[in-house]
Protein backbone atom coordinates (compact mmCIF):
# COMPACT_ATOMS: atom_id res chain seq x y z
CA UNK A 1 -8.49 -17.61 -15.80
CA UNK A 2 -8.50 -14.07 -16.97
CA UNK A 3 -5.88 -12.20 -18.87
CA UNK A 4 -3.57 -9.45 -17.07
CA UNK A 5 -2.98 -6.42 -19.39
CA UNK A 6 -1.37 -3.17 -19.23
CA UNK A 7 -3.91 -0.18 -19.03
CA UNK A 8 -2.92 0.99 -22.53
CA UNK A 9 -4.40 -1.82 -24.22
CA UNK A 10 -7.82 -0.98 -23.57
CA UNK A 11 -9.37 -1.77 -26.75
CA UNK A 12 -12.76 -0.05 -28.22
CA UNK A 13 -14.95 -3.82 -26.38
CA UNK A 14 -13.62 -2.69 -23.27
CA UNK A 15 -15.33 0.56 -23.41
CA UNK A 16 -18.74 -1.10 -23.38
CA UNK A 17 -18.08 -2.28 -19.96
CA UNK A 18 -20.92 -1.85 -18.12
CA UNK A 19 -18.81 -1.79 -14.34
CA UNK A 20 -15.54 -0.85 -13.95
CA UNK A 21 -14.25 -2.36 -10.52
CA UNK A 22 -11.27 -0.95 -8.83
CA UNK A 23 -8.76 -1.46 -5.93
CA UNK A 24 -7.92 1.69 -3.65
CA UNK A 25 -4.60 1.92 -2.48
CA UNK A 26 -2.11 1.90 -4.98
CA UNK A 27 -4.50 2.22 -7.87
CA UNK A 28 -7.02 5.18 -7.12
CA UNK A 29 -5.24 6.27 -4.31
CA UNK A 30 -1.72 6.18 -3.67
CA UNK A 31 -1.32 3.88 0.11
CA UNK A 32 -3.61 4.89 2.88
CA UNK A 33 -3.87 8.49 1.28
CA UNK A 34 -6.77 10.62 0.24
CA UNK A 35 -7.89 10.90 -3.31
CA UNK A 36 -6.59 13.73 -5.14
CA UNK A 37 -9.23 16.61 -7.24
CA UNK A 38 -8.50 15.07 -10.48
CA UNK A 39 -9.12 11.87 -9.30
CA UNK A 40 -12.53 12.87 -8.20
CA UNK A 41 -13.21 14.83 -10.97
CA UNK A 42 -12.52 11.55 -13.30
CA UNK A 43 -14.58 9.41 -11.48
CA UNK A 44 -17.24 12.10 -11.09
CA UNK A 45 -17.35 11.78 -15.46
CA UNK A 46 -17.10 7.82 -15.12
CA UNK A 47 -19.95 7.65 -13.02
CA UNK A 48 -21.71 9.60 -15.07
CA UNK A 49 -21.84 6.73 -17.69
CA UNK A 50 -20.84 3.38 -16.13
CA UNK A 51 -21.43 1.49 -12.39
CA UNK A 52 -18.03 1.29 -10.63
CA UNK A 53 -16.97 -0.21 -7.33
CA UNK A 54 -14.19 -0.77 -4.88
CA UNK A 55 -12.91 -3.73 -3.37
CA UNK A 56 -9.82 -3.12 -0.78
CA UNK A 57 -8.47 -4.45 2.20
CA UNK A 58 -9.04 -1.27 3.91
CA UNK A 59 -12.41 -0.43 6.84
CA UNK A 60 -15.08 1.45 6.01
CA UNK A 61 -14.10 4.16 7.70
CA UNK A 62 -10.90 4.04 5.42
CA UNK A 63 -13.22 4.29 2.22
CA UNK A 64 -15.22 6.85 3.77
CA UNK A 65 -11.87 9.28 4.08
CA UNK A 66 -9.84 8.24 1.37
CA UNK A 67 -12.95 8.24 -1.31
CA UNK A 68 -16.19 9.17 -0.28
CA UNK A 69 -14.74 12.71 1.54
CA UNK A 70 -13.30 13.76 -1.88
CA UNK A 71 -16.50 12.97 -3.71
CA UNK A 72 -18.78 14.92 -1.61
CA UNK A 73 -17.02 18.01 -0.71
CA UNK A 74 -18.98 21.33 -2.36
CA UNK A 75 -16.85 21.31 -5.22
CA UNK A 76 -17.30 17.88 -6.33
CA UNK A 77 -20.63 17.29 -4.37
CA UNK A 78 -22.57 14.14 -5.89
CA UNK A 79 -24.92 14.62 -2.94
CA UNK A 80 -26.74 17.38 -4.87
CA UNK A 81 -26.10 16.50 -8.18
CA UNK A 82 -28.51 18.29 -10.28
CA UNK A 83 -29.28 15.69 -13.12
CA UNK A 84 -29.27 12.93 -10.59
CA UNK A 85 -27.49 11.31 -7.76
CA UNK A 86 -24.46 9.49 -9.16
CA UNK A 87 -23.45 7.75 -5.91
CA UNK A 88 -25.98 5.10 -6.62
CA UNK A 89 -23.61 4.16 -9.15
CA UNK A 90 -21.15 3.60 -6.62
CA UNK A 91 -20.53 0.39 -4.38
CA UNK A 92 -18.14 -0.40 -1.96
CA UNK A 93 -16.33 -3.40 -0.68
CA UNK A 94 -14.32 -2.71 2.37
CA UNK A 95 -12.42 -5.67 4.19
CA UNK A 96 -11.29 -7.43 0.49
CA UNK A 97 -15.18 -8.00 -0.23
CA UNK A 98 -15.92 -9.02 2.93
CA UNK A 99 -18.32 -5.99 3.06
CA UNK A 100 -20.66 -4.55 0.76
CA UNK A 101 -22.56 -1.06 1.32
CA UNK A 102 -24.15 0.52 -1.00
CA UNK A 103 -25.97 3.91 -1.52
CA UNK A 104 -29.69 3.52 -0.75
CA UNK A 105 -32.28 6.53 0.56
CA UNK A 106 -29.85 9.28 0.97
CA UNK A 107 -27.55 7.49 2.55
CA UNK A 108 -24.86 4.30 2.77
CA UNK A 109 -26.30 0.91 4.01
CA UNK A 110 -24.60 -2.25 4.44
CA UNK A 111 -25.80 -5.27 2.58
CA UNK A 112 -24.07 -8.01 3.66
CA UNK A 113 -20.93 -8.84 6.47
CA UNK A 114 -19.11 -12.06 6.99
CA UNK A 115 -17.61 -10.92 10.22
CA UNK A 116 -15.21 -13.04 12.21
CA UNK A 117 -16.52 -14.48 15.26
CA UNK A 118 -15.12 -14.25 18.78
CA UNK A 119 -13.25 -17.08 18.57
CA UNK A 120 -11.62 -16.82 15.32
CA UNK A 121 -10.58 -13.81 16.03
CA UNK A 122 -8.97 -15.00 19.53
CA UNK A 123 -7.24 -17.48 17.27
CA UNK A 124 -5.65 -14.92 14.57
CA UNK A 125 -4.20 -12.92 17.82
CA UNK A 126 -2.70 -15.74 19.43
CA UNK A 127 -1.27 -17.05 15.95
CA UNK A 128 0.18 -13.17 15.66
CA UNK A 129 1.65 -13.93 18.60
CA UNK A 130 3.50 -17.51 17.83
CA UNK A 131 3.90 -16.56 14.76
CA UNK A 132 6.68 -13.15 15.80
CA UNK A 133 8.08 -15.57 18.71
CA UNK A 134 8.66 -18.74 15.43
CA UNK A 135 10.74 -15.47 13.45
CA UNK A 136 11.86 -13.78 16.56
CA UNK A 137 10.45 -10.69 14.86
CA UNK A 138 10.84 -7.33 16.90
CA UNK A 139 8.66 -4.98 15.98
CA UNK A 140 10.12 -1.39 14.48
CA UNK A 141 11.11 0.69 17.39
CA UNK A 142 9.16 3.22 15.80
CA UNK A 143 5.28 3.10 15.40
CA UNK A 144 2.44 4.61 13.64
CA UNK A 145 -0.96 3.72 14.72
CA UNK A 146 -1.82 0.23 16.01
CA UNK A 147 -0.04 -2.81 14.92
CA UNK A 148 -2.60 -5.55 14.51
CA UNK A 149 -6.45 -4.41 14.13
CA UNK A 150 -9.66 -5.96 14.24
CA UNK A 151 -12.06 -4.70 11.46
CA UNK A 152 -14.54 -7.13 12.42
CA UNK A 153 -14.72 -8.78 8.76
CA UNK A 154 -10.67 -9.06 8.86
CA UNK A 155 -7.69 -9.19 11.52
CA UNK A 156 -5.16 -6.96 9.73
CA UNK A 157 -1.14 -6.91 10.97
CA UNK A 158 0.80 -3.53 9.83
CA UNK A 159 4.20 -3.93 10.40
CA UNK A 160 4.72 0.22 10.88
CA UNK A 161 1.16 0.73 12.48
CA UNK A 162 -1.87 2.06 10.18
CA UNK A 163 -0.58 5.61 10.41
CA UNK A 164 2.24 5.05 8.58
CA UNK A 165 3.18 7.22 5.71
CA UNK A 166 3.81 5.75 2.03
CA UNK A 167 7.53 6.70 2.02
CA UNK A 168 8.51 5.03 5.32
CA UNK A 169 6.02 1.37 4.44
CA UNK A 170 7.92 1.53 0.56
CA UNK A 171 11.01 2.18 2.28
CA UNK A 172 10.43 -0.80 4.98
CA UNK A 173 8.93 -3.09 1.69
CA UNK A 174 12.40 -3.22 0.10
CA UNK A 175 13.67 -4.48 3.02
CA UNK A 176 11.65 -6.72 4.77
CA UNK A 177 9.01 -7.95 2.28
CA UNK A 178 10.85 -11.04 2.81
CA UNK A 179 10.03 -11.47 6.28
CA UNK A 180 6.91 -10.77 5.93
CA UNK A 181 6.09 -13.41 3.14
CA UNK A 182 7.48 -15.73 5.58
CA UNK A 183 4.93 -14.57 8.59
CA UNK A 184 2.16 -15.46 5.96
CA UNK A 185 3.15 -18.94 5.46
CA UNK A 186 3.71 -19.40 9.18
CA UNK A 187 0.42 -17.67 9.76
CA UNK A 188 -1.23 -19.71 7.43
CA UNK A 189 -0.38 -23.10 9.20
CA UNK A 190 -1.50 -22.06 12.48
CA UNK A 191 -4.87 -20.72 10.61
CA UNK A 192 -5.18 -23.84 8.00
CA UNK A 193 -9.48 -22.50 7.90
CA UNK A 194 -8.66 -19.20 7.37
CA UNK A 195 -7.76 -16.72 4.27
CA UNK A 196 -4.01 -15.54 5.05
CA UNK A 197 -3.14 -12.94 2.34
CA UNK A 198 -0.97 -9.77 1.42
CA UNK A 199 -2.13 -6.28 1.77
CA UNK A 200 -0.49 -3.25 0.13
CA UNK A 201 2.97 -2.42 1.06
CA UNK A 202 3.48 -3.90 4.72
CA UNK A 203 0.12 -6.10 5.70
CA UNK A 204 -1.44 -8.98 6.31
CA UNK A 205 -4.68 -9.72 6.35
CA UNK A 206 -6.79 -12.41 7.61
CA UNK A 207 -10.47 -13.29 6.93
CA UNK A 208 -12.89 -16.14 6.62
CA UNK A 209 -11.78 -18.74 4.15
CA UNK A 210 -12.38 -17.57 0.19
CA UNK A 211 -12.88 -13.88 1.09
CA UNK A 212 -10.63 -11.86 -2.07
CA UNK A 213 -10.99 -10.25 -4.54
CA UNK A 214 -12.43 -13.16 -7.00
CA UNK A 215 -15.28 -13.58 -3.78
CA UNK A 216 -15.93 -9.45 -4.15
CA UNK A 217 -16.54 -10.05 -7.95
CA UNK A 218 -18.50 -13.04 -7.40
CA UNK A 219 -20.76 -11.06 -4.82
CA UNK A 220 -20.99 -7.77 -7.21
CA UNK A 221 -22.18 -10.34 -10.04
CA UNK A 222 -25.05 -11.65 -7.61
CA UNK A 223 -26.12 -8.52 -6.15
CA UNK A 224 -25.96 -6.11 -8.98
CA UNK A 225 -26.77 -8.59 -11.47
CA UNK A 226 -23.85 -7.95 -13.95
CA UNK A 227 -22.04 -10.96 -15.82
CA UNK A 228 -18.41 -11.23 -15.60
CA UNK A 229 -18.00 -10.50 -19.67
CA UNK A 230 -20.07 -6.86 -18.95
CA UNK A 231 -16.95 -5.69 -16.35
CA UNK A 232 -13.26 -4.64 -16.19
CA UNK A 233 -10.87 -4.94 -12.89
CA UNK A 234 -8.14 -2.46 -12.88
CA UNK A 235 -5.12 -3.02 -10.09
CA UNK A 236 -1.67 -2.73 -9.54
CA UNK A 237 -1.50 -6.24 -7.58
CA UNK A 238 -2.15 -8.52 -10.50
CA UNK A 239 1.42 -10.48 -10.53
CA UNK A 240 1.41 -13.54 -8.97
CA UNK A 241 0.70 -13.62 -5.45
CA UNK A 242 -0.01 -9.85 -5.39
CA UNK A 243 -3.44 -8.50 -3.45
CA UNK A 244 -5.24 -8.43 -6.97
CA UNK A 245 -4.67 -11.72 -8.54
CA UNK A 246 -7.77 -13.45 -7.46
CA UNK A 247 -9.52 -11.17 -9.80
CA UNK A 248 -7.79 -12.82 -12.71
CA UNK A 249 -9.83 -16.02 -11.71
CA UNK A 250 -13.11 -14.82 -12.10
CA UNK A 251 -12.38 -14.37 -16.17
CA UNK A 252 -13.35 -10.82 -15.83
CA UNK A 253 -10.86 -8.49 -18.35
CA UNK A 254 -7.99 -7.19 -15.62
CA UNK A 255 -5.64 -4.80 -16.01
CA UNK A 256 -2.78 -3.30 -14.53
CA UNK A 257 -1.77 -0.02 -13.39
CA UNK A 258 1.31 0.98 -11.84
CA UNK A 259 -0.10 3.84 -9.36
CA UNK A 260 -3.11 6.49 -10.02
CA UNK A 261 -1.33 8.26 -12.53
CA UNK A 262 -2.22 5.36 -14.68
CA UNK A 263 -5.56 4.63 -13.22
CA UNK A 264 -6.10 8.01 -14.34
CA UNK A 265 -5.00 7.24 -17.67
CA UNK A 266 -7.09 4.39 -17.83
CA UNK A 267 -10.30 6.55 -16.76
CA UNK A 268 -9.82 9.11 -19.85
CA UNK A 269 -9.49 5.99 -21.93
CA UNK A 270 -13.16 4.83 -21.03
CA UNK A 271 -14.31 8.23 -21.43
């Protein structure tokens, strides 16, 4: 089991690291929201010297606008890079590591996708459904986006929609965290052969048995070929039961960040 420290005690061993993984919302990002130009400028440098990638609950699509947009606009373009073209440096693991894409030939291909089939996903719906009738949950009268969404890797439930903006799902967390802790462990006995888990400040999110963040790390150690000792992890899920945690079992250094301002801390750190 690995060891969860605060960012500041990166120590001069740590700065060898030869991958730097990262969650997105909450950590690079603040929830469902687009990196900022420091942000991007700091990873810009990181890449530069070290292999990083990012393993969140979120789509592609989500990676694509919250990360990849801010990296590739003119001012920040890794595209044309003149030394050389940094976003091979760069891998991505939408769906909690369910997915991995990577940046081959001018452009981003996927490697590998454990999606859900038909059936399991049929399943996950109609346990949504038992599950809010067991609670007698009602859902907010107010909604942003749709509720319960099939990413084909993962079945994710939003209790304010996917729209949602940061203030309202904190504001909502406070209150009803609770209930939905409880929806998990109802979830999870209707879904005993599937991965029932938390996702940032109002999900859950629902995959193929052992998909997390320990399975990401396991998969960038097979693909990219780097051992466990040669990374870092850097979240701000790492308590107990939080999004992150399953990183701590893969022994790789972890540590935690309490939102980008942090993360960005962190970066200059390594640099």
């Amino acid at each position: 089991m690995g060891e969860n420290k605060p960012w500041h005690k990166i120590e001069e061993k740590h700065k060898k690291a030869k991958l730097v993984v990262f969650d997105l919302d909450g950590t690079l990002t603040p929830s469902k929201s687009d990196m900022d130009e420091e942000m991007a400028r700091l990873i810009k440098n990181l890449l530069e010297k070290k292999m990083l990638a990012v393993i969140s609950g979120g789509k592609y699509e989500q990676f694509k606008k919250q990360l990849l947009a801010k990296l590739t606009r003119s001012r920040f373009d890794l595209f044309k890079d003149p030394r050389s073209n940094l976003l091979k440096n760069l891998f991505l693991f939408p769906t909690s590591g369910a997915t991995f894409y990577r940046y081959v030939a001018g452009d981003w291909q996927k490697i590998y996708a454990e999606k859900l089939t038909e059936e399991e996903k049929k399943r996950i719906m109609e346990a949504f459904e038992k599950t809010f009738k067991d609670l007698n949950y009602s859902h907010p009268e107010k909604i942003y986006g749709e509720v319960v969404e099939d990413r084909e890797t993962q079945v994710t439930f939003s209790a304010l929609g996917q729209e949602a903006s940061v203030q309202i799902k904190e504001a909502w967390n406070k209150k009803y965290n609770i209930v939905r802790l409880k929806m998990m462990e109802i979830l999870q006995k209707h879904l005993p052969d599937l991965e029932v888990r938390v996702g940032g400040l109002t999900s859950v999110d629902i995959t193929r048995k052992g998909i997390d963040k320990e399975y990401g790390i396991n998969q960038i150690k097979k693909h990219l070929g780097v051992d466990f000792n040669e990374m870092l992890f850097v979240g701000d899920a790492l308590f107990p039961g939080g999004n992150d945690s399953a990183a701590l079992r893969t022994g790789v250094p972890c540590f935690e960040v309490k939102g980008p301002e942090e993360t960005k801390e962190l970066i200059r750190a390594l640099l």
